[in-house]
N, C-alpha and C. Protein backbone atom coordinates (compact mmCIF):
# COMPACT_ATOMS: atom_id res chain seq x y z
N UNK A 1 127.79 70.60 48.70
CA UNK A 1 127.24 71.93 48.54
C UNK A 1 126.33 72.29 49.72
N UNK A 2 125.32 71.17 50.45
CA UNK A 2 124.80 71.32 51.31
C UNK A 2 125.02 72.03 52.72
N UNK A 3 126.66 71.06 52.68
CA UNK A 3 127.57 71.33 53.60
C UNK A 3 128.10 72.85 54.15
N UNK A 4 128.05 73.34 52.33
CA UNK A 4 128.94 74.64 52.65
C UNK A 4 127.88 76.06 53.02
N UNK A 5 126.36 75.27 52.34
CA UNK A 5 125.13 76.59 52.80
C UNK A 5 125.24 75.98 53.81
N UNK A 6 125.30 75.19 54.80
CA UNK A 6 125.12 75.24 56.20
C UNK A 6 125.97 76.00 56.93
N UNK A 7 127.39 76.02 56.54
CA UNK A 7 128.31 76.84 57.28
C UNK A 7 128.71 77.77 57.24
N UNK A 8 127.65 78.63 55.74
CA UNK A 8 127.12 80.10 55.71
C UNK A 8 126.52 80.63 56.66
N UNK A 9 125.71 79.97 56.49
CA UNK A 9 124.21 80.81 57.40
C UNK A 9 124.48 80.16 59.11
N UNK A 10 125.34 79.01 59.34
CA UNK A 10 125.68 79.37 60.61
C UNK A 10 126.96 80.34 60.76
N UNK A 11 127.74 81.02 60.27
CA UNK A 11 128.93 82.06 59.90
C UNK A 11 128.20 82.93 59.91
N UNK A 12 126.98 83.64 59.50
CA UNK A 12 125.84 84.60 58.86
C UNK A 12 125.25 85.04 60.78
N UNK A 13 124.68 83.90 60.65
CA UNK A 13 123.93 83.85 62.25
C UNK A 13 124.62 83.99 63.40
N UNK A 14 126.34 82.97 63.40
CA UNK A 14 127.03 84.10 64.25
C UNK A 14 127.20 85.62 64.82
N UNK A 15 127.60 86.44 63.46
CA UNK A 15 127.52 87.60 63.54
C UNK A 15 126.24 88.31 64.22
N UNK A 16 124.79 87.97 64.22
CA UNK A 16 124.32 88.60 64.69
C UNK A 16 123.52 88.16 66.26
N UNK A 17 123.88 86.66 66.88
CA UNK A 17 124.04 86.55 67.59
C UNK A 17 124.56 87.50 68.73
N UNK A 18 123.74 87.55 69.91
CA UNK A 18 124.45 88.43 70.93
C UNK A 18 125.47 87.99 71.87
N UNK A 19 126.58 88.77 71.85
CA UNK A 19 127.48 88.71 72.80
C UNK A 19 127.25 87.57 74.14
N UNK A 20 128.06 87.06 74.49
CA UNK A 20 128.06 86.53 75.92
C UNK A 20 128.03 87.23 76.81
N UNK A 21 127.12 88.03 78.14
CA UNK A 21 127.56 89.21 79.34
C UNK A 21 128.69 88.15 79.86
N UNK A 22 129.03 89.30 80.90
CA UNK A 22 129.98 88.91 81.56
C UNK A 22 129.64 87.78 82.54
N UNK A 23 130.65 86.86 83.06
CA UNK A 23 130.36 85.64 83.86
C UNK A 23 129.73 86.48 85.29
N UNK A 24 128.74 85.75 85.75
CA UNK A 24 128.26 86.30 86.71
C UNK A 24 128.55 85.49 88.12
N UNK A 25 129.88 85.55 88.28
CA UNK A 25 130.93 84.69 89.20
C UNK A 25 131.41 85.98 90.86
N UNK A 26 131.42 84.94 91.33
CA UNK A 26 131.67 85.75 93.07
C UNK A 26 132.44 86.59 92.37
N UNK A 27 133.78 85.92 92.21
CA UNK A 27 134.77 86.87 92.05
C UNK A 27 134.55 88.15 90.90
N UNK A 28 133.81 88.04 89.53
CA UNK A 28 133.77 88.77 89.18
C UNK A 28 132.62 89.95 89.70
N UNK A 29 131.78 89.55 90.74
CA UNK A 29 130.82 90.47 91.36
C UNK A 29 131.56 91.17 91.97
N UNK A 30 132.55 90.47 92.75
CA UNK A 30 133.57 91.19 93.58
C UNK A 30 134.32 92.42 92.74
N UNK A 31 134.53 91.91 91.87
CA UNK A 31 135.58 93.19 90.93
C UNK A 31 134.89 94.46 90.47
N UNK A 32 133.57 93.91 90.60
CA UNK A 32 132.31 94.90 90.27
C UNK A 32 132.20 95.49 91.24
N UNK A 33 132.06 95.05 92.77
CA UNK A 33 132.06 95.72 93.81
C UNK A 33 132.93 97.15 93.99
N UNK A 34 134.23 96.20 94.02
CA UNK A 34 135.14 97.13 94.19
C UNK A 34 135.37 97.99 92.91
N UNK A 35 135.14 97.89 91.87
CA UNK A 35 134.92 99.44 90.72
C UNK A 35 133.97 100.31 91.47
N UNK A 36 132.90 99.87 91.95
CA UNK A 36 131.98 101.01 92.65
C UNK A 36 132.58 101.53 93.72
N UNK A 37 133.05 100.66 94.29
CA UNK A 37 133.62 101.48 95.77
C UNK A 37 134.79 102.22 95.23
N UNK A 38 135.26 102.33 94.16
CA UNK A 38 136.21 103.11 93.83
C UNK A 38 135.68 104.55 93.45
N UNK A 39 134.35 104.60 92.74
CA UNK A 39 133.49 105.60 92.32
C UNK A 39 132.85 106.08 93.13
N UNK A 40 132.57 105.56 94.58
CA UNK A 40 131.74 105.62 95.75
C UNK A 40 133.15 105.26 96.75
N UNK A 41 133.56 105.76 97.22
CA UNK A 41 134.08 105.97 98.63
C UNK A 41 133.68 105.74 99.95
N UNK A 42 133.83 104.82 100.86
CA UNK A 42 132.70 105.03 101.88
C UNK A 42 133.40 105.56 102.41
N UNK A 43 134.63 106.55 102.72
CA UNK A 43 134.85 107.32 103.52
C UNK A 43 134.68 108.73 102.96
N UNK A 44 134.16 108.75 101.74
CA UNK A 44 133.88 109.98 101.08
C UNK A 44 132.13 110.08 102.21
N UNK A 45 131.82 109.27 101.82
CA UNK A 45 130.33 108.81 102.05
C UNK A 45 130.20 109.54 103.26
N UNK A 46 131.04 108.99 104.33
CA UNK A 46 130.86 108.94 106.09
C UNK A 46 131.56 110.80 106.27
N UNK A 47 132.46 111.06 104.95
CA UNK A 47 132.77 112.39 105.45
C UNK A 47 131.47 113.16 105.26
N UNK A 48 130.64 113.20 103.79
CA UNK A 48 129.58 114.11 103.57
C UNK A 48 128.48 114.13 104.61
N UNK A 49 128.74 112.76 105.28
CA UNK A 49 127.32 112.80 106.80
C UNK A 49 127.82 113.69 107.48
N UNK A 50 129.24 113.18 107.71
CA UNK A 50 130.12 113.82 108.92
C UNK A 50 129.69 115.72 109.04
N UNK A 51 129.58 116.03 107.19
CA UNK A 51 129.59 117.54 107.26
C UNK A 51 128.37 118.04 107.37
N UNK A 52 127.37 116.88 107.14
CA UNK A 52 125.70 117.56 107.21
C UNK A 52 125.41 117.46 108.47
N UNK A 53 126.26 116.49 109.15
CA UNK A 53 125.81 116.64 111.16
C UNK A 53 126.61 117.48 111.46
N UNK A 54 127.83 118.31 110.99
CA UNK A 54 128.43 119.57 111.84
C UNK A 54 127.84 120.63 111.12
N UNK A 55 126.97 120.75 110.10
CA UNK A 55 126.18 121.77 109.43
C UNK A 55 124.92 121.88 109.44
N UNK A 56 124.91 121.14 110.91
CA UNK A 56 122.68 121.25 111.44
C UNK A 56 123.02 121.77 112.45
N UNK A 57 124.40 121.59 113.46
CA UNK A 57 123.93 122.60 114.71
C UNK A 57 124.09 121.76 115.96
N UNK A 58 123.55 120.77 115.65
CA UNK A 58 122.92 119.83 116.52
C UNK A 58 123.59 118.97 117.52
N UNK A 59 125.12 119.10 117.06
CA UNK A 59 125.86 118.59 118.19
C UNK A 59 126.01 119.28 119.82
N UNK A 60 125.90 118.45 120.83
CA UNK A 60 125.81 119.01 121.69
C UNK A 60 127.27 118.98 122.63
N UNK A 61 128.28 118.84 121.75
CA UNK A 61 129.76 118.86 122.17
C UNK A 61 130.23 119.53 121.53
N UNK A 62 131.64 119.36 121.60
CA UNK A 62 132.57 120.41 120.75
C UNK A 62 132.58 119.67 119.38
N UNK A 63 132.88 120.24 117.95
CA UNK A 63 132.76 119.47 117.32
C UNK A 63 134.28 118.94 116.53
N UNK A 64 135.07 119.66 116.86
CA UNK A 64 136.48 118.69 116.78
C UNK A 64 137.24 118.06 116.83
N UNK A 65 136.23 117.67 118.57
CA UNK A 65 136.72 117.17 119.24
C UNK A 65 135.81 115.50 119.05
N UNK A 66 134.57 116.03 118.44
CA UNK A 66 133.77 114.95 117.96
C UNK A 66 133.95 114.35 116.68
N UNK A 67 134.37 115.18 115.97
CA UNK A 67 135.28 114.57 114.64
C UNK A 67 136.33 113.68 115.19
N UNK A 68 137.31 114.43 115.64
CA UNK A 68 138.59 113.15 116.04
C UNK A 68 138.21 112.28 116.93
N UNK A 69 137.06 111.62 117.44
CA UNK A 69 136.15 110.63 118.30
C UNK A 69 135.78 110.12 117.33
N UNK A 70 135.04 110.28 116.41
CA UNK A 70 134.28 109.88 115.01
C UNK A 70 135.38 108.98 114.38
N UNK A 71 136.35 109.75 114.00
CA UNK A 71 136.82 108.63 112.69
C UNK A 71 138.04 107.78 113.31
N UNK A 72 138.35 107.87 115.03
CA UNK A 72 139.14 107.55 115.91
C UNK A 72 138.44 105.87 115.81
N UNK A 73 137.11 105.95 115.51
CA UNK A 73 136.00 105.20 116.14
C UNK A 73 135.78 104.01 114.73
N UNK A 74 135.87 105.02 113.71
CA UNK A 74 135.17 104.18 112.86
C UNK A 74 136.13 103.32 111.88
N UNK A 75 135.44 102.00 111.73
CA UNK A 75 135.80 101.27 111.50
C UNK A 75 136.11 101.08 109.51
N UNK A 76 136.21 101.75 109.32
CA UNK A 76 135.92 102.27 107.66
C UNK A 76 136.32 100.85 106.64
N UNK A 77 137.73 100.19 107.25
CA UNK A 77 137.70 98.98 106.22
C UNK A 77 136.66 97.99 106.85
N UNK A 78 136.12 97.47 107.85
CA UNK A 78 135.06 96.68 108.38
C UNK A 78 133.48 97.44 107.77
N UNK A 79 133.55 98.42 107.44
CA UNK A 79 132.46 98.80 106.53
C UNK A 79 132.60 98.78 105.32
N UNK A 80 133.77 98.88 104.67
CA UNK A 80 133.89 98.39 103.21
C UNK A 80 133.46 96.74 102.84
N UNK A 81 134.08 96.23 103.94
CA UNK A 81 134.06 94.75 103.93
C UNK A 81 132.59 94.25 103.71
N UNK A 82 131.98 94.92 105.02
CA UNK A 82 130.16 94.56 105.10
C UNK A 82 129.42 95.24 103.72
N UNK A 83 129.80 96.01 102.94
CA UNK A 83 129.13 96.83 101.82
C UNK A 83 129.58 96.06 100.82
N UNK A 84 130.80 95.61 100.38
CA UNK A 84 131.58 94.58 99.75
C UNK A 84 130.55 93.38 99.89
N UNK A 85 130.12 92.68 100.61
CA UNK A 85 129.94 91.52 100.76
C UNK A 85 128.00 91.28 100.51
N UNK A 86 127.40 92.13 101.10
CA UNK A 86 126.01 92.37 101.11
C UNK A 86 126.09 92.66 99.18
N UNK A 87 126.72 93.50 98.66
CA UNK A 87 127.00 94.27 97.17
C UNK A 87 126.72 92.76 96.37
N UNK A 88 127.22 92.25 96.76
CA UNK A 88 128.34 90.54 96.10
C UNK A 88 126.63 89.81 96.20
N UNK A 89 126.11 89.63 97.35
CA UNK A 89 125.67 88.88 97.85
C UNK A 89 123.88 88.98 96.68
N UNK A 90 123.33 90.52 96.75
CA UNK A 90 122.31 91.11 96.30
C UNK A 90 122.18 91.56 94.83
N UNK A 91 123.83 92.02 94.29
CA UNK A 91 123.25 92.09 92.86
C UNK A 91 123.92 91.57 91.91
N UNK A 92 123.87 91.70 90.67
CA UNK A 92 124.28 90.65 89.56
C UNK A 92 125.49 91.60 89.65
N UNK A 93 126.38 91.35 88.53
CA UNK A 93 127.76 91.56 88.05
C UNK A 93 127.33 93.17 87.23
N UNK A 94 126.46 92.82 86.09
CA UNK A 94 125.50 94.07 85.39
C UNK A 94 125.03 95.15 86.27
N UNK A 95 124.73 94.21 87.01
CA UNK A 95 123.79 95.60 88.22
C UNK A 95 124.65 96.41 88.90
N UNK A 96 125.60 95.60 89.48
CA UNK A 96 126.82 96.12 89.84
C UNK A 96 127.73 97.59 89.00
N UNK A 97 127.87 97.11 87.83
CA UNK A 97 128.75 97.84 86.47
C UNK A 97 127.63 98.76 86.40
N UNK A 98 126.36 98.71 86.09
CA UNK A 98 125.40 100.01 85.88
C UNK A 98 125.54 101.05 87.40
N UNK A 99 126.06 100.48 88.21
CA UNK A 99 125.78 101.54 90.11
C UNK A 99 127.31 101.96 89.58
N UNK A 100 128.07 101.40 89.12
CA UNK A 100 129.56 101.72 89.28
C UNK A 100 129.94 103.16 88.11
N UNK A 101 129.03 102.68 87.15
CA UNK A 101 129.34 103.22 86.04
C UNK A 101 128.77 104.81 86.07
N UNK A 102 127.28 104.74 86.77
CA UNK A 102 125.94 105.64 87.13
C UNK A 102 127.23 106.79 88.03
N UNK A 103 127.66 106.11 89.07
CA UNK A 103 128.26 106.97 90.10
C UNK A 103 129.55 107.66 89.60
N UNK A 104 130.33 106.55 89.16
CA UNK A 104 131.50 107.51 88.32
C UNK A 104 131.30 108.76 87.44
N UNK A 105 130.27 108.69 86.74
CA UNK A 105 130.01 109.93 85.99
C UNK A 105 129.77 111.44 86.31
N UNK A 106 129.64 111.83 86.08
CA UNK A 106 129.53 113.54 86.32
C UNK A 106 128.53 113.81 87.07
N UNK A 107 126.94 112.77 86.33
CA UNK A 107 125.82 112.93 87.04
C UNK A 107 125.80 112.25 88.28
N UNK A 108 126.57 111.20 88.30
CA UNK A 108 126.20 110.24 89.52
C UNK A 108 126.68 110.77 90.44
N UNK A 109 128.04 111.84 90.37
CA UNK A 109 129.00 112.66 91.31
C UNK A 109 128.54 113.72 91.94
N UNK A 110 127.19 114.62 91.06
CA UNK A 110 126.74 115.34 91.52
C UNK A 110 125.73 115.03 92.35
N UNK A 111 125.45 113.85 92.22
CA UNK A 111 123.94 113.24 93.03
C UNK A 111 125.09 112.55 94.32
N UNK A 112 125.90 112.37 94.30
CA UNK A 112 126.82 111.54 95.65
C UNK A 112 126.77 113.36 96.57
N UNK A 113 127.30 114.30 95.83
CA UNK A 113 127.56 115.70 96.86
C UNK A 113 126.55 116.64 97.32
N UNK A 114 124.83 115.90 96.69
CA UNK A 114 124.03 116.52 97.30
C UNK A 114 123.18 115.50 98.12
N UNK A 115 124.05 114.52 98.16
CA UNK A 115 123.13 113.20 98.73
C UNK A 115 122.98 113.61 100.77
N UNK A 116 124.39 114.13 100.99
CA UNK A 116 124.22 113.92 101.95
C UNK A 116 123.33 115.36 103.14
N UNK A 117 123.52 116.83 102.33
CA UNK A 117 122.62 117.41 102.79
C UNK A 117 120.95 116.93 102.50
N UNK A 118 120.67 116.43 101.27
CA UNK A 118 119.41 115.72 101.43
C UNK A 118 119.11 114.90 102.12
N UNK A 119 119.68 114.01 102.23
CA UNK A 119 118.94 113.30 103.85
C UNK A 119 118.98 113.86 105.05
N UNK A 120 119.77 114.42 105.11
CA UNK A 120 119.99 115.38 106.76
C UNK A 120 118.53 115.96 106.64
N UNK A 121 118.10 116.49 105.24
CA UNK A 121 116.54 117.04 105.66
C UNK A 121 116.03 116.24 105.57
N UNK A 122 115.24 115.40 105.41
CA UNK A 122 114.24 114.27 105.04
C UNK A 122 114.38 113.31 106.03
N UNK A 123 115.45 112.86 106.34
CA UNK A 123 116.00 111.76 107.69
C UNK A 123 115.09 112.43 109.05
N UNK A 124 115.25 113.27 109.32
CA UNK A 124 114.02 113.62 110.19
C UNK A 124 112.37 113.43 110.74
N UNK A 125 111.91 113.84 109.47
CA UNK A 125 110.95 113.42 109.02
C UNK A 125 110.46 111.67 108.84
N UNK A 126 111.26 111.39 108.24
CA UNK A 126 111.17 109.60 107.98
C UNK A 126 111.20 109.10 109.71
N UNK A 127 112.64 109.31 109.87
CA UNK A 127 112.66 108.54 111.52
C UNK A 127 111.31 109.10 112.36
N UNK A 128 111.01 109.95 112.34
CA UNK A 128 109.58 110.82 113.10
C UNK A 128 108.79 109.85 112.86
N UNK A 129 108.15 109.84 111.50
CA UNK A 129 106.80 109.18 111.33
C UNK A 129 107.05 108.13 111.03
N UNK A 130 108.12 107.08 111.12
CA UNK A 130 108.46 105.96 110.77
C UNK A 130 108.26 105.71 112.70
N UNK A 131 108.72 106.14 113.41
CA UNK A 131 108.30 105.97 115.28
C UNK A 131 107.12 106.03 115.61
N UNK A 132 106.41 107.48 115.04
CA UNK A 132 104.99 107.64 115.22
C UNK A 132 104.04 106.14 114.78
N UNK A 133 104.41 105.65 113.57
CA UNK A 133 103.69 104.78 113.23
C UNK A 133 103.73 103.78 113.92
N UNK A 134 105.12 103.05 114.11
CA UNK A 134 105.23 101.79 114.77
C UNK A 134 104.33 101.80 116.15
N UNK A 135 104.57 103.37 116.93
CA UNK A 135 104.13 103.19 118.34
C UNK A 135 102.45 103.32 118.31
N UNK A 136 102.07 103.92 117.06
CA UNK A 136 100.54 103.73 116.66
C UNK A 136 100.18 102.09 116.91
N UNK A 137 101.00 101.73 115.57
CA UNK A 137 100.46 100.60 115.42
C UNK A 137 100.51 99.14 116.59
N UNK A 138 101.92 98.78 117.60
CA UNK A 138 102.00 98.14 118.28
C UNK A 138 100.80 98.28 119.37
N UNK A 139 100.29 99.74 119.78
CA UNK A 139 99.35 100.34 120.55
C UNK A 139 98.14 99.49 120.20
N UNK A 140 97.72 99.95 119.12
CA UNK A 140 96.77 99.53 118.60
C UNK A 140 96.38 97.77 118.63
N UNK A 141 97.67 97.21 118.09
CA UNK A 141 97.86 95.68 118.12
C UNK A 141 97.41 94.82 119.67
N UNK A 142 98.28 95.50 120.36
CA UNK A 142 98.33 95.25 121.94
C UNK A 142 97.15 95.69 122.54
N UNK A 143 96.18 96.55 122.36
CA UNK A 143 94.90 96.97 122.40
C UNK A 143 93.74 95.40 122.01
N UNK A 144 94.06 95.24 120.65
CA UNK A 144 93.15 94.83 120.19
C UNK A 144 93.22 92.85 120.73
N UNK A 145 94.61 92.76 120.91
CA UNK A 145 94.92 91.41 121.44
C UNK A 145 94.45 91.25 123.19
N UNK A 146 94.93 92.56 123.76
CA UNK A 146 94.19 92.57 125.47
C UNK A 146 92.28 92.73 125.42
N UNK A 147 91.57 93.26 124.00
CA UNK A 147 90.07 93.11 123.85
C UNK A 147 90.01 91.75 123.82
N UNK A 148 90.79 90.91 122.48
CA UNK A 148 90.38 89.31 122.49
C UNK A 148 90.53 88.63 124.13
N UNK A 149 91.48 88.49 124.61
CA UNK A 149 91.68 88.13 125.74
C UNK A 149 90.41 88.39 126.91
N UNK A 150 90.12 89.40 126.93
CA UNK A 150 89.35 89.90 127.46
C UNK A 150 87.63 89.25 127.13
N UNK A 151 87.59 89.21 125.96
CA UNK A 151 86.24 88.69 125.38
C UNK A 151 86.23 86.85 125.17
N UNK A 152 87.43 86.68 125.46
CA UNK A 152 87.29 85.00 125.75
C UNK A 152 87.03 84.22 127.44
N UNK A 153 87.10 86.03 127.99
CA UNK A 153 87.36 85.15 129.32
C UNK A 153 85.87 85.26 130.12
N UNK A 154 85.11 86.04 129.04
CA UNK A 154 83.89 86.00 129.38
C UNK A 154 82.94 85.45 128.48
């Protein structure tokens, strides 16, 4: 009788036991990868830059001629590969399926087609004061290392 309440309440406790996630194996990161890159495109990606740099102005060539130079140029499966592999390398299998899942959706689609005029504005700004700072700060560094020098030799 002992026997058989034991193999109740472990039958009982099964059920509410949680699931196993998924194996968190190269290969299955990999499969995770590539669901996102299916939801994410990097040549979708490299086109929406492509259209926010011929929709600032800013080229100082022809620009059709800089398009067919552009994708003449780019290496698109050697960037899948490097995004593939860094993807694999940095997040779990879960983390993966939540970016894959996020982007496939309606919302994640609408945030991929305004992604790339938003950085075209903001990318400015960042690279600016992301230069300003460094050349602050190395200034400053190189300043303060030619004072020590200076104050040891006297």
């Amino acid at each position: 009788m002992k026997s058989f309440a034991a193999a109740v309440v472990v039958l009982v406790a099964s059920f509410f036991a949680p699931l196993p996630a998924a194996a968190d194996t190269e290969a299955e990161r990999m499969a995770a990868a590539d669901r996102y890159l299916s939801a994410v495109p990097i040549r979708s990606l490299m086109s929406e830059m492509m259209d926010s740099v011929l929709n600032s102005g800013q080229l100082p060539v022809d620009q059709k001629e800089f398009v067919a130079e552009f994708w003449a140029r780019m290496d698109i499966e050697g960037m899948e590969k490097s995004v593939t592999a860094a993807m694999v390398k940095h997040f779990t299998v879960t983390e993966l399926d939540a970016l894959a899942d996020f982007y496939g959706s309606d919302t994640g689609q609408s945030i991929l087609k305004k992604m790339g005029p938003y950085m075209a504005e903001v990318m400015p700004y960042v690279q600016g004061e992301t230069i300003r700072v460094m050349r602050e700060t190395v200034q400053d560094l190189l300043n303060a290392q030619a004072e020590q020098r200076s104050e040891l030799k006297h």
